[in-house]
Protein backbone atom coordinates (compact mmCIF):
# COMPACT_ATOMS: atom_id res chain seq x y z
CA UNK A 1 -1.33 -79.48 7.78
CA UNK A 2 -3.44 -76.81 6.19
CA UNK A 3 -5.07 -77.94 2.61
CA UNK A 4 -6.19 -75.39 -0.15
CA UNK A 5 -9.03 -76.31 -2.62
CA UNK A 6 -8.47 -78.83 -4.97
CA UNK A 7 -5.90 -80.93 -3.24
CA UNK A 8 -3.71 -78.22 -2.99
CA UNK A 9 -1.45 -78.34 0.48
CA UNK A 10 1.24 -76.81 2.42
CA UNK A 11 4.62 -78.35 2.05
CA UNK A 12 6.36 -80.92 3.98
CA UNK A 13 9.04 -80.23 6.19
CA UNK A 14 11.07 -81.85 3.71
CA UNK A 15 9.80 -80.49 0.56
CA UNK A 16 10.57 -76.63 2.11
CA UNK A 17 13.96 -78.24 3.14
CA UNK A 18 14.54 -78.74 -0.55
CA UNK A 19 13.29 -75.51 -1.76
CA UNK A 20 15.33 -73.76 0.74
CA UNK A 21 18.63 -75.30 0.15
CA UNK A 22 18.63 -75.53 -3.48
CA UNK A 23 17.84 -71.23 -3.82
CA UNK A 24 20.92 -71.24 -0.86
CA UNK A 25 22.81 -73.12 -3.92
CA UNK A 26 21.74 -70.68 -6.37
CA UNK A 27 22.72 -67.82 -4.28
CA UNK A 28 26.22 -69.38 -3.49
CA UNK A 29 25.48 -70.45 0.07
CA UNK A 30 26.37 -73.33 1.12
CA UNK A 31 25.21 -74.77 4.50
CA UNK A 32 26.61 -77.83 4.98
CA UNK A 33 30.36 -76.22 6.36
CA UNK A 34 27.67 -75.69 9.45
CA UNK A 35 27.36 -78.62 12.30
CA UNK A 36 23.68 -80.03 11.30
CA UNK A 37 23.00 -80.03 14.95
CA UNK A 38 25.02 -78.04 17.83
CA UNK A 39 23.26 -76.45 20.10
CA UNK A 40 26.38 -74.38 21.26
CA UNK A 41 27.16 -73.19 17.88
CA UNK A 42 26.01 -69.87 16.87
CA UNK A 43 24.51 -71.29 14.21
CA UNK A 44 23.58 -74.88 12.45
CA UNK A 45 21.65 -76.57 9.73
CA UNK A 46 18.81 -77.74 11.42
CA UNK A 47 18.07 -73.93 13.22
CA UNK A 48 18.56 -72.51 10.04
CA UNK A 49 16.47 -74.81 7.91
CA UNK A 50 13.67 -74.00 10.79
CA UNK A 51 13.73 -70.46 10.53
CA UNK A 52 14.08 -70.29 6.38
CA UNK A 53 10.43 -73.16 6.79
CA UNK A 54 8.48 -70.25 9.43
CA UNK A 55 9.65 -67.51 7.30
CA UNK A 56 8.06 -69.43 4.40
CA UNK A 57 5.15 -70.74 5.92
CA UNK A 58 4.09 -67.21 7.77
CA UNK A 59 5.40 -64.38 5.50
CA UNK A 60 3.35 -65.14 2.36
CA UNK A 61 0.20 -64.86 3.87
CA UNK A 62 1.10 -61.39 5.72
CA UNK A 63 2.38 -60.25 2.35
CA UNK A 64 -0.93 -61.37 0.34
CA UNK A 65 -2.82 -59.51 3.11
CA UNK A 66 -1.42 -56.22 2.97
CA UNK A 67 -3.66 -53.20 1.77
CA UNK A 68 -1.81 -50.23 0.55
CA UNK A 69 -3.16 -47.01 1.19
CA UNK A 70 -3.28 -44.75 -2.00
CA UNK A 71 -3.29 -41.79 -0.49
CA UNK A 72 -0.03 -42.78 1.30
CA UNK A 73 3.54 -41.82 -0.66
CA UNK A 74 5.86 -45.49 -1.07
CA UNK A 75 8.68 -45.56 1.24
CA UNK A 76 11.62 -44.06 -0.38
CA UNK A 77 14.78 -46.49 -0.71
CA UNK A 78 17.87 -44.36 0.68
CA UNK A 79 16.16 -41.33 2.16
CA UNK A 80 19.41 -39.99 3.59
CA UNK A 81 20.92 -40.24 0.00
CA UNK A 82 18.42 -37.31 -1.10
CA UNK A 83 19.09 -35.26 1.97
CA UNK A 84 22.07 -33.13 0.35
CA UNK A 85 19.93 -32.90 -2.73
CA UNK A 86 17.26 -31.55 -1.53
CA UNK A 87 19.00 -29.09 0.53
CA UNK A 88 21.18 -27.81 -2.41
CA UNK A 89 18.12 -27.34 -4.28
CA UNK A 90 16.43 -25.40 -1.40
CA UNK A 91 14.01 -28.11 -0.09
């Protein structure tokens, strides 16, 4: 378990567990019509919970860490959505 400065640490299995599930609730999702543990299934609790925890513990840190060129132009939402614009308008 990684600690931060002043007692600060990562989050439990458990504690993510929480997290995760009660945002699901918020967003309407409920996971417990899953099996909590079936390997055949396509999907179940305990793979979900799993990936929602690595997400959690490994995206954060690869988001903090990202330097954005100024000189680079942001991404543009729907590209294809301004293709018969621009055309109309001659480019």
């Amino acid at each position: 378990m990684h600690t931060y400065g002043r007692g600060m640490r990562d989050p439990t299995d458990e504690e993510l567990d929480t997290a995760i599930l009660a945002r699901l609730a918020l967003l309407g999702v409920d996971l417990s019509v899953l099996p909590e543990d079936e390997p055949e299934a396509p999907a179940d609790q305990r793979r979900i919970l799993a990936s929602a925890r690595r997400f959690l513990r490994s995206t954060p840190q690869a988001i903090a860490d990202f330097e954005m060129d100024p000189q680079e132009v942001p991404p543009v939402a729907y590209p294809a959505a301004l293709a018969p614009k621009l055309g109309e308008n001659g480019g």
